[in-house]
N, C-alpha and C. Protein backbone atom coordinates (compact mmCIF):
# COMPACT_ATOMS: atom_id res chain seq x y z
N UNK A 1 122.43 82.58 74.07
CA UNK A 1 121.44 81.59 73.67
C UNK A 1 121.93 80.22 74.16
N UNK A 2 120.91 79.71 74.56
CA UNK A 2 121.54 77.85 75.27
C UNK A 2 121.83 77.26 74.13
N UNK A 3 121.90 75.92 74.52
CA UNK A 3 122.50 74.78 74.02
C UNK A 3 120.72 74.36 73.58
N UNK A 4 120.43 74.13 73.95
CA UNK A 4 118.45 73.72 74.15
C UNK A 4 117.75 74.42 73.36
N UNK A 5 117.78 75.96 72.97
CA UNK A 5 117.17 76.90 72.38
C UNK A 5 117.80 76.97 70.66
N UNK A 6 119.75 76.53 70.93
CA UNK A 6 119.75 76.40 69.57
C UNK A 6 119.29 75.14 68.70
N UNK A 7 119.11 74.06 69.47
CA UNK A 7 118.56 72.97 69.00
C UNK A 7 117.23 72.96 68.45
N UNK A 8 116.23 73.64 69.30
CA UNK A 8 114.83 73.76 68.99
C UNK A 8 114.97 74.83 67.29
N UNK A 9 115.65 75.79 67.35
CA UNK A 9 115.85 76.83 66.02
C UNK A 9 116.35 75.93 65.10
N UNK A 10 117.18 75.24 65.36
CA UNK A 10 118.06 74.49 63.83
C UNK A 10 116.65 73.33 63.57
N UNK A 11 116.12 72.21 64.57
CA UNK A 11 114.85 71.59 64.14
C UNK A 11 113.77 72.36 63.69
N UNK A 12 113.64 73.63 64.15
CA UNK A 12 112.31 74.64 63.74
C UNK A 12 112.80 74.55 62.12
N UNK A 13 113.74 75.42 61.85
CA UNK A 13 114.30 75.83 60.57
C UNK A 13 114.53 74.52 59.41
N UNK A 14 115.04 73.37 59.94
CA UNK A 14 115.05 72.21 58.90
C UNK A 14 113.81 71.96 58.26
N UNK A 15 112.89 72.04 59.59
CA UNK A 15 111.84 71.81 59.14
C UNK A 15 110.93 72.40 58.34
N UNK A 16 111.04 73.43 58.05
CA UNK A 16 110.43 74.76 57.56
C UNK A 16 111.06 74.82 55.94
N UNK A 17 112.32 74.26 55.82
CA UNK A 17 113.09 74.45 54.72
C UNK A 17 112.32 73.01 54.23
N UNK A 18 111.69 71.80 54.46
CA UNK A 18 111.01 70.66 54.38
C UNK A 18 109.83 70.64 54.00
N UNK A 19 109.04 71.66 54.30
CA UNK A 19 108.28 72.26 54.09
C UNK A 19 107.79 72.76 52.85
N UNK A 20 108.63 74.08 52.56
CA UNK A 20 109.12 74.86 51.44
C UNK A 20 109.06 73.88 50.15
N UNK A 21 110.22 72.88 49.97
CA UNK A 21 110.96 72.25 49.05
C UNK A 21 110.06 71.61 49.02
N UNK A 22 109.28 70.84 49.51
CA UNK A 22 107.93 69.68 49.28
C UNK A 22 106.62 70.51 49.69
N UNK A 23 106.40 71.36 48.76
CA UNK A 23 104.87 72.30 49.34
C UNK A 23 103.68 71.79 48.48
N UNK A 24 104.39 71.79 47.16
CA UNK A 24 103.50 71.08 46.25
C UNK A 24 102.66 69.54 46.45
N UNK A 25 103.85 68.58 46.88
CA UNK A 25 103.14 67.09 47.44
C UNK A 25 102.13 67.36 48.56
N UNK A 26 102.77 68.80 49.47
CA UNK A 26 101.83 68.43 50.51
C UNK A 26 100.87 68.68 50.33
N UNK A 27 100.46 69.83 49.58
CA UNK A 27 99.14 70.64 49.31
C UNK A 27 98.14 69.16 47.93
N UNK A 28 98.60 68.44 47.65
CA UNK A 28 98.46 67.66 46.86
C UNK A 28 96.54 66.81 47.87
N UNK A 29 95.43 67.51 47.19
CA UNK A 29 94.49 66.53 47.76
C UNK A 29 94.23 65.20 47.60
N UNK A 30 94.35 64.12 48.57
CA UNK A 30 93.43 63.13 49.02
C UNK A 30 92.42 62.68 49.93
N UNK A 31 92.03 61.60 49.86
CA UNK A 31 91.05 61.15 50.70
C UNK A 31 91.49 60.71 52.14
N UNK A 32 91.11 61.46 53.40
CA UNK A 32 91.58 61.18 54.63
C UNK A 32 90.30 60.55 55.16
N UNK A 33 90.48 59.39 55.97
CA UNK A 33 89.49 58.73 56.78
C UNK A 33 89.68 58.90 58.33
N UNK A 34 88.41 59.58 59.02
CA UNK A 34 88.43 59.91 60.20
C UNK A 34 87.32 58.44 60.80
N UNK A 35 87.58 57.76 60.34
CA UNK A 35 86.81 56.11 60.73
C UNK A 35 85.68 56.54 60.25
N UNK A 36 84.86 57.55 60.95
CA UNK A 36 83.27 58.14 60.43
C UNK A 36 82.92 58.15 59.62
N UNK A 37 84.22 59.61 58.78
CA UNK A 37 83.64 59.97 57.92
C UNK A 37 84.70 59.98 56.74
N UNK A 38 84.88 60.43 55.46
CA UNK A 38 86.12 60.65 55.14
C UNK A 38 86.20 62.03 54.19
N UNK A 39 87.29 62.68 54.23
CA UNK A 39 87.35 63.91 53.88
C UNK A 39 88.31 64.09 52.36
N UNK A 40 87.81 64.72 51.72
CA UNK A 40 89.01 64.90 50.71
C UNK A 40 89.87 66.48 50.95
N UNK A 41 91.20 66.41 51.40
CA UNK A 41 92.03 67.40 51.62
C UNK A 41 93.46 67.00 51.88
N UNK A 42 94.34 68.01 51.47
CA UNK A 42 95.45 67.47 51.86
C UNK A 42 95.85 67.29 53.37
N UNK A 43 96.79 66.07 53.06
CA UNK A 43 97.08 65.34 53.86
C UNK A 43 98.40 65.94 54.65
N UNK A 44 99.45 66.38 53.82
CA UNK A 44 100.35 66.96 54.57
C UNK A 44 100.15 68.36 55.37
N UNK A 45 99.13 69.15 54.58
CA UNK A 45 98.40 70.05 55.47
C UNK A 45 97.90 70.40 57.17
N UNK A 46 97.14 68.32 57.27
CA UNK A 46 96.68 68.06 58.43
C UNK A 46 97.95 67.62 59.51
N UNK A 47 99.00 66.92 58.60
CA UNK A 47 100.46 67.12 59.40
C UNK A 47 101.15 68.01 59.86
N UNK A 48 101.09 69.31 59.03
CA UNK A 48 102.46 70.33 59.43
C UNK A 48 101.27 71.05 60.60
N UNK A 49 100.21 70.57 60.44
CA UNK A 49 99.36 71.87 61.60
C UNK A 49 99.39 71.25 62.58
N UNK A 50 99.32 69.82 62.77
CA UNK A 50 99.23 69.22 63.98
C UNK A 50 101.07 68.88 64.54
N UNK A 51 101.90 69.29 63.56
CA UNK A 51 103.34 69.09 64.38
C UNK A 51 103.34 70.65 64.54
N UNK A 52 102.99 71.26 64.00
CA UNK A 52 103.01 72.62 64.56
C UNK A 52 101.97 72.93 66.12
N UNK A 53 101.30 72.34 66.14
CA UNK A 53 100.40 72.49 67.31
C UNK A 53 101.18 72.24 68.77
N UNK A 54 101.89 70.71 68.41
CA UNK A 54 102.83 70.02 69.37
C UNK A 54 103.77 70.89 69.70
N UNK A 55 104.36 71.56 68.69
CA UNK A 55 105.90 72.76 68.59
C UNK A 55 105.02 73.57 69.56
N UNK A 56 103.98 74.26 69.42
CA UNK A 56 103.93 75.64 69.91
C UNK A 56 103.24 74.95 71.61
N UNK A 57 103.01 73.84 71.56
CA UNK A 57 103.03 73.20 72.95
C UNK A 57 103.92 73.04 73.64
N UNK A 58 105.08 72.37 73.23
CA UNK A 58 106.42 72.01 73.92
C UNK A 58 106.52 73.44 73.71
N UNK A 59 106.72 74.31 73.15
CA UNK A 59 107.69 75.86 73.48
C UNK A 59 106.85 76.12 74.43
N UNK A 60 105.38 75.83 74.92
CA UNK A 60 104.52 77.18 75.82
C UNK A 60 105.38 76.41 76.87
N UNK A 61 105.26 75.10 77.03
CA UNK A 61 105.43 74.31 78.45
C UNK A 61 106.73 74.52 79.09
N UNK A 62 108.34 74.45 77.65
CA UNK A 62 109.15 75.49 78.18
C UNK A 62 109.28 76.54 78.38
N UNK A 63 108.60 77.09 77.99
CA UNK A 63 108.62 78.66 78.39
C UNK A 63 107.91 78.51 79.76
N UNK A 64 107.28 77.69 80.59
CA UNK A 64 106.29 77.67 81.37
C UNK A 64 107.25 77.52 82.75
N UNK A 65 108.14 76.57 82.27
CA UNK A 65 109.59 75.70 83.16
C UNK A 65 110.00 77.12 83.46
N UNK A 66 110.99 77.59 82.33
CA UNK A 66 111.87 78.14 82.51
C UNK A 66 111.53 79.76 83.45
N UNK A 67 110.06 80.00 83.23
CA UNK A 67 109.46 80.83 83.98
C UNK A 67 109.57 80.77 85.82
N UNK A 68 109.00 79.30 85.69
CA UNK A 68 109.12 79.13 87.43
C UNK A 68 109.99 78.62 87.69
N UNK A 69 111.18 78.61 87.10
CA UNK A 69 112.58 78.19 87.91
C UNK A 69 113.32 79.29 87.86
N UNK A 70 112.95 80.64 86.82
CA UNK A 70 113.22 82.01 87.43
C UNK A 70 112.90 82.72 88.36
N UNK A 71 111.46 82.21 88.81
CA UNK A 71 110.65 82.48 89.71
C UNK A 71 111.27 81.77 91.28
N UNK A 72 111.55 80.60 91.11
CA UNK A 72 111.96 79.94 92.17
C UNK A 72 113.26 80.10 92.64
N UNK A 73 114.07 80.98 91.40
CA UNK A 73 115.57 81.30 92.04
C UNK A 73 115.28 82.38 92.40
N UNK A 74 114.63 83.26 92.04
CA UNK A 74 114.37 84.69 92.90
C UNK A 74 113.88 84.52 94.42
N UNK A 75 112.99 83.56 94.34
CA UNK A 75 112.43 83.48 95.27
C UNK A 75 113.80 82.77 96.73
N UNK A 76 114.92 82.03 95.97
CA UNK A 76 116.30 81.35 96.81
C UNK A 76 116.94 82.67 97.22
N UNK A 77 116.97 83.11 96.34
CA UNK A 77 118.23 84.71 96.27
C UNK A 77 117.49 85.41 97.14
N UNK A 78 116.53 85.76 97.41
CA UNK A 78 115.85 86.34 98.17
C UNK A 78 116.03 86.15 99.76
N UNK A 79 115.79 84.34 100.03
CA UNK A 79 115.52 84.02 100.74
C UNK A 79 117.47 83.80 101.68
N UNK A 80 117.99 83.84 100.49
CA UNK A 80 119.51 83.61 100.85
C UNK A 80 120.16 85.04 101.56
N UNK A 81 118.81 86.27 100.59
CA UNK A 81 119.85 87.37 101.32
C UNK A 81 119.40 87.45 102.62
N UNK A 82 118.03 87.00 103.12
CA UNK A 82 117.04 87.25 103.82
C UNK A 82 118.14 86.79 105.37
N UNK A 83 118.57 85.37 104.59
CA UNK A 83 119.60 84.41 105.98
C UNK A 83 120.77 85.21 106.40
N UNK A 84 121.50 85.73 104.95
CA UNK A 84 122.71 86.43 105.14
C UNK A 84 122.50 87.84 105.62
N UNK A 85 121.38 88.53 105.91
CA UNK A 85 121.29 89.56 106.53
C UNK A 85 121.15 88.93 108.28
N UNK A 86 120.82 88.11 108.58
CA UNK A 86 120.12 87.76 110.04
C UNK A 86 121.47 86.99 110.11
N UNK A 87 122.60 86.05 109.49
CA UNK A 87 123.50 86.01 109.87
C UNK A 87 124.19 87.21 110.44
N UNK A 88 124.57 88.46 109.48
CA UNK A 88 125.15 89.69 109.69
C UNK A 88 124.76 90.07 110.33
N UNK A 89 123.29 90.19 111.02
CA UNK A 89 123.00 91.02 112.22
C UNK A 89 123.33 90.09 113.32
N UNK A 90 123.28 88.75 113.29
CA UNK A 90 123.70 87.70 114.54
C UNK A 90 125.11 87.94 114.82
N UNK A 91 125.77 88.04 114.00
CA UNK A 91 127.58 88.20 114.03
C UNK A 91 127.51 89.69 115.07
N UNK A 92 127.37 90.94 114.14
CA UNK A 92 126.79 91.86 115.35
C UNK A 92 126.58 91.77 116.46
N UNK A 93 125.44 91.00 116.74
CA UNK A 93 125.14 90.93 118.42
C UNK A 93 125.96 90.20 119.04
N UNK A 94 126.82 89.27 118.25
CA UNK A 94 128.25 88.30 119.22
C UNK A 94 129.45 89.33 119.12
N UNK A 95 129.44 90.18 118.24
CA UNK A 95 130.58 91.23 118.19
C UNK A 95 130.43 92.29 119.37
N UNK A 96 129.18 92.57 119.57
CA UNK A 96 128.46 93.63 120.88
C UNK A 96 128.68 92.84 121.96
N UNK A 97 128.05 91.76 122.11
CA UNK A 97 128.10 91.26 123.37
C UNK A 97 129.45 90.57 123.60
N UNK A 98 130.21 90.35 122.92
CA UNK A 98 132.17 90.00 123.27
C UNK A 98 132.56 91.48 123.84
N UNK A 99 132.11 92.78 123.32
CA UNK A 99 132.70 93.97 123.48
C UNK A 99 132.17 94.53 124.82
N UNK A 100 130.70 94.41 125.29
CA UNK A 100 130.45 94.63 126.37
C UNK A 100 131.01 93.06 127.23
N UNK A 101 131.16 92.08 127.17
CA UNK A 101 131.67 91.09 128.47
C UNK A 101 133.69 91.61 128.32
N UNK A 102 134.19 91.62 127.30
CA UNK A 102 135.46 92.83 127.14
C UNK A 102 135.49 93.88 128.20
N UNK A 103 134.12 95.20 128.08
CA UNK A 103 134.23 96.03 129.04
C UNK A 103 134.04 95.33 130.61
N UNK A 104 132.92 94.54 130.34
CA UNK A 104 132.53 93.99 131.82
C UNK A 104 134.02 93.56 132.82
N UNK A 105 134.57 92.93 131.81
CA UNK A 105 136.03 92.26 132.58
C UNK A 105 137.07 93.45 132.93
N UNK A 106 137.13 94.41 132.17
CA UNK A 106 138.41 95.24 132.45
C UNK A 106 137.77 96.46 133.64
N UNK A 107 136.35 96.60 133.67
CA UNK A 107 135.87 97.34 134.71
C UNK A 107 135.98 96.50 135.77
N UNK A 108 136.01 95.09 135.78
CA UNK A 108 136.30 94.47 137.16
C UNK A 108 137.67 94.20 137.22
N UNK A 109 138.42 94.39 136.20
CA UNK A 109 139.57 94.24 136.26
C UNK A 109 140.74 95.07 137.24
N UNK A 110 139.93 96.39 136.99
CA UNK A 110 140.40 97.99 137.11
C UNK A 110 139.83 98.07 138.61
N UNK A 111 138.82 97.33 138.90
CA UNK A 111 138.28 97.71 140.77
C UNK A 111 139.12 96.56 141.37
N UNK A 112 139.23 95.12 140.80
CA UNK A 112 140.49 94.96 141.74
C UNK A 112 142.01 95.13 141.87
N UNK A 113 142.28 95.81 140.86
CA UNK A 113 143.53 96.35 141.21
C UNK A 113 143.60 97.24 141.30
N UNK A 114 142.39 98.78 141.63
CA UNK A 114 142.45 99.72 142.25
C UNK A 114 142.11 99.17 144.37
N UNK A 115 141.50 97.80 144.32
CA UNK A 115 140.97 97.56 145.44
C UNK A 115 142.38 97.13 146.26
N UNK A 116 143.16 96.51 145.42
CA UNK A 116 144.67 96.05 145.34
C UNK A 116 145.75 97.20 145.81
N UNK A 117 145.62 98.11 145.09
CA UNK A 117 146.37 98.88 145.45
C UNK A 117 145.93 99.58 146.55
N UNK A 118 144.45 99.81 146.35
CA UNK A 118 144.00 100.70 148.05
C UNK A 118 144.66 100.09 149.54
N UNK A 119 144.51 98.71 149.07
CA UNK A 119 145.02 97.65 150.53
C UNK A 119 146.43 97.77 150.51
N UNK A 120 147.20 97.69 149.50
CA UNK A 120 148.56 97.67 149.47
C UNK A 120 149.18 99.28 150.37
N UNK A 121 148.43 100.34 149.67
CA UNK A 121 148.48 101.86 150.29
C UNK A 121 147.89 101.80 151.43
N UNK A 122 146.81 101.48 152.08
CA UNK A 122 147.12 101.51 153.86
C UNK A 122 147.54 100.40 154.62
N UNK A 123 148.04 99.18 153.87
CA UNK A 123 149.05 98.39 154.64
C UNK A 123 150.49 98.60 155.17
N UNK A 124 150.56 100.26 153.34
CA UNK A 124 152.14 101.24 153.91
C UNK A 124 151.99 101.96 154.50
N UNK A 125 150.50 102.88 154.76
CA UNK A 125 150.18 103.61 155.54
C UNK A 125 150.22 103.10 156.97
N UNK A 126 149.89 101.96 157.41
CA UNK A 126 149.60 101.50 158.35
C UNK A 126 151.01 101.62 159.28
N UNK A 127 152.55 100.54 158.26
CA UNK A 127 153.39 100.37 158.40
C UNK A 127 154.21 101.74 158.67
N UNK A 128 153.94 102.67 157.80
CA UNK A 128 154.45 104.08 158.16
C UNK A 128 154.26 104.57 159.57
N UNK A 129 153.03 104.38 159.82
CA UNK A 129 152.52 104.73 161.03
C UNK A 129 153.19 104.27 162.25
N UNK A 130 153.35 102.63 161.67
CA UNK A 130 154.13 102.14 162.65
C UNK A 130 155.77 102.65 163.50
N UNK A 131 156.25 102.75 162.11
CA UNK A 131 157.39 102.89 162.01
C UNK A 131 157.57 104.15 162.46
N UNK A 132 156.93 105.45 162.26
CA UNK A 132 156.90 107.06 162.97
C UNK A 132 156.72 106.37 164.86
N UNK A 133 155.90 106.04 164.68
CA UNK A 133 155.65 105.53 166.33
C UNK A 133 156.70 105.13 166.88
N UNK A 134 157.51 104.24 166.36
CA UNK A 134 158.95 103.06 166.97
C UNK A 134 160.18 104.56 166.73
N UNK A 135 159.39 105.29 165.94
CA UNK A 135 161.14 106.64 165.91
C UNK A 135 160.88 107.41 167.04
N UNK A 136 159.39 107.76 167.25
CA UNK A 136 158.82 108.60 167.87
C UNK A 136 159.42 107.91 169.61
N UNK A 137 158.81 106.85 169.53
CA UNK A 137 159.20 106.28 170.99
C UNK A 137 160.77 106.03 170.96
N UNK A 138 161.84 106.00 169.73
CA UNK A 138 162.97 105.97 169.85
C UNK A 138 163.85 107.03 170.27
N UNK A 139 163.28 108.16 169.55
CA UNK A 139 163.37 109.87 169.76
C UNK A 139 163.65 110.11 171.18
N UNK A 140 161.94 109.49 171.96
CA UNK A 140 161.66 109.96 173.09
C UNK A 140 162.77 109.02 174.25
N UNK A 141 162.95 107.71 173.89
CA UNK A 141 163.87 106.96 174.81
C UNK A 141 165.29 107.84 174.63
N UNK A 142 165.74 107.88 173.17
CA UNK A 142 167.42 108.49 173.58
C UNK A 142 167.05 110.14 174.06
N UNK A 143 166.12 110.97 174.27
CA UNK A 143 165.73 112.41 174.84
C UNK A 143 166.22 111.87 176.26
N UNK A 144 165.32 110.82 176.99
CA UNK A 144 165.34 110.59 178.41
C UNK A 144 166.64 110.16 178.60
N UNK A 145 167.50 109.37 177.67
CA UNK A 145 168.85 109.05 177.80
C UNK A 145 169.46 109.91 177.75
N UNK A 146 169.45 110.56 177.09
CA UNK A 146 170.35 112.30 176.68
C UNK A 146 170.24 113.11 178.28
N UNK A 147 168.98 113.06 178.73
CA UNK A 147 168.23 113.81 180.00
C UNK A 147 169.71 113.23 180.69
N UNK A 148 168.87 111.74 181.13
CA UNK A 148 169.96 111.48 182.25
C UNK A 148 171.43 111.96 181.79
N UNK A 149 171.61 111.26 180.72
CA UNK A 149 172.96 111.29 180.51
C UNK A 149 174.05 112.70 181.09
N UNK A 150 172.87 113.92 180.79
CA UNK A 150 173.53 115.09 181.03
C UNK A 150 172.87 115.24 182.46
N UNK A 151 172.10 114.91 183.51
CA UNK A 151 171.79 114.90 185.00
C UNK A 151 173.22 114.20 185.00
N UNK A 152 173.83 112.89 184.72
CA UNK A 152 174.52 112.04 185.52
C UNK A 152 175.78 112.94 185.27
N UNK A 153 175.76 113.49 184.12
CA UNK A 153 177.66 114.82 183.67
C UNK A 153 177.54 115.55 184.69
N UNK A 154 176.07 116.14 184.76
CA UNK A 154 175.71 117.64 185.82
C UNK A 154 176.99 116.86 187.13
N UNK A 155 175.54 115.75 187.44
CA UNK A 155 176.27 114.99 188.87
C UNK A 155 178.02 115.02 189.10
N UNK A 156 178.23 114.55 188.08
CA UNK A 156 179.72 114.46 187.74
C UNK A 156 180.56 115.25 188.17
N UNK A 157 180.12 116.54 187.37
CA UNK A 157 180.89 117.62 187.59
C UNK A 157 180.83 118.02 188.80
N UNK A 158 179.52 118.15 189.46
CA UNK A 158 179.52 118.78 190.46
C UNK A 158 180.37 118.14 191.74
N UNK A 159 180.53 116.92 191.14
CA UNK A 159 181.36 116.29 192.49
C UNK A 159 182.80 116.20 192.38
N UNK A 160 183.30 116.37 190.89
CA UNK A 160 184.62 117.13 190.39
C UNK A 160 184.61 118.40 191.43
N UNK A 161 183.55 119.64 190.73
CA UNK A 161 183.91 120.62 191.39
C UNK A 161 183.72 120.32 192.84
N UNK A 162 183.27 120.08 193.15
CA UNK A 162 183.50 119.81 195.25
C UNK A 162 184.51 119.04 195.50
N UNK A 163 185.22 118.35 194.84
CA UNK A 163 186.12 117.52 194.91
C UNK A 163 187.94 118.42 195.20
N UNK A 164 187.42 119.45 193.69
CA UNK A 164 188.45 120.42 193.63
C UNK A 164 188.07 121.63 194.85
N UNK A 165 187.73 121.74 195.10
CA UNK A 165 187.74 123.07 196.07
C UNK A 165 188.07 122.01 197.56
């Protein structure tokens, strides 16, 4: 219970106990003048109905408040989850799209240093090639050296042996 609601009960109730204890004076008839006309009835009668009229006015009008500011926070809470869902789905689509530009980079990441290594592998290929070629033609120069070498022994000898006979 509020602070506001117990106030209105303790003034409801004083008043009522005010009431009670002075029922007799109020109910007590006199002469009331409505300028027009004038009436004989009690007087405190025409009071407690018309502060009672006011009471059950001020309670409708709070009750009237307190209605559409329940109404109007439902209507915030609503509107708050409404943001915090379209935040959460916005976060999402920056979480997706970081994860696909993530993939985007490491798939280009991965073709140039597969493109890297392809060039690096027939620059050794190339160099291999080279290098078989320079043995190949090295092979073939000390063969022809070897050739002569053993024509020029042949020669040699043979002029040893004609030498000796």
């Amino acid at each position: 219970m509020t602070f506001r609601s117990m106030g209105v009960l303790i003034v409801f109730l004083v008043s009522l106990l005010f009431v009670v204890v002075n029922w007799g004076p109020i109910m007590t008839p006199m002469p009331i003048s409505f300028i027009l006309f004038t009436v004989n009835a009690p007087l405190g009668l025409f009071l407690i109905v018309g502060g009672a009229l006011v009471f059950v006015v001020c309670l409708l009008w709070m009750l009237w408040k307190q209605a559409t500011t329940l109404v109007d926070l439902q209507k915030a809470n609503r509107e708050a989850r409404t943001a915090r869902a379209a935040a959460e789905t916005a976060e999402g689509s920056r979480i997706v799209k970081f994860e696909e530009g993530l993939d985007e980079r490491f798939v280009r990441f991965e073709k140039d240093l597969l493109e890297k290594v392809a060039g690096e592998l027939r620059a050794s290929r190339e160099s291999d090639e080279a290098v078989k070629k320079d043995l190949q033609q090295t092979i073939e120069q000390m063969k022809q050296s070897l050739d002569a070498s053993v024509k020029a022994l042949k020669e040699v000898e043979e002029q040893t042996n004609q030498r000796l006979i």
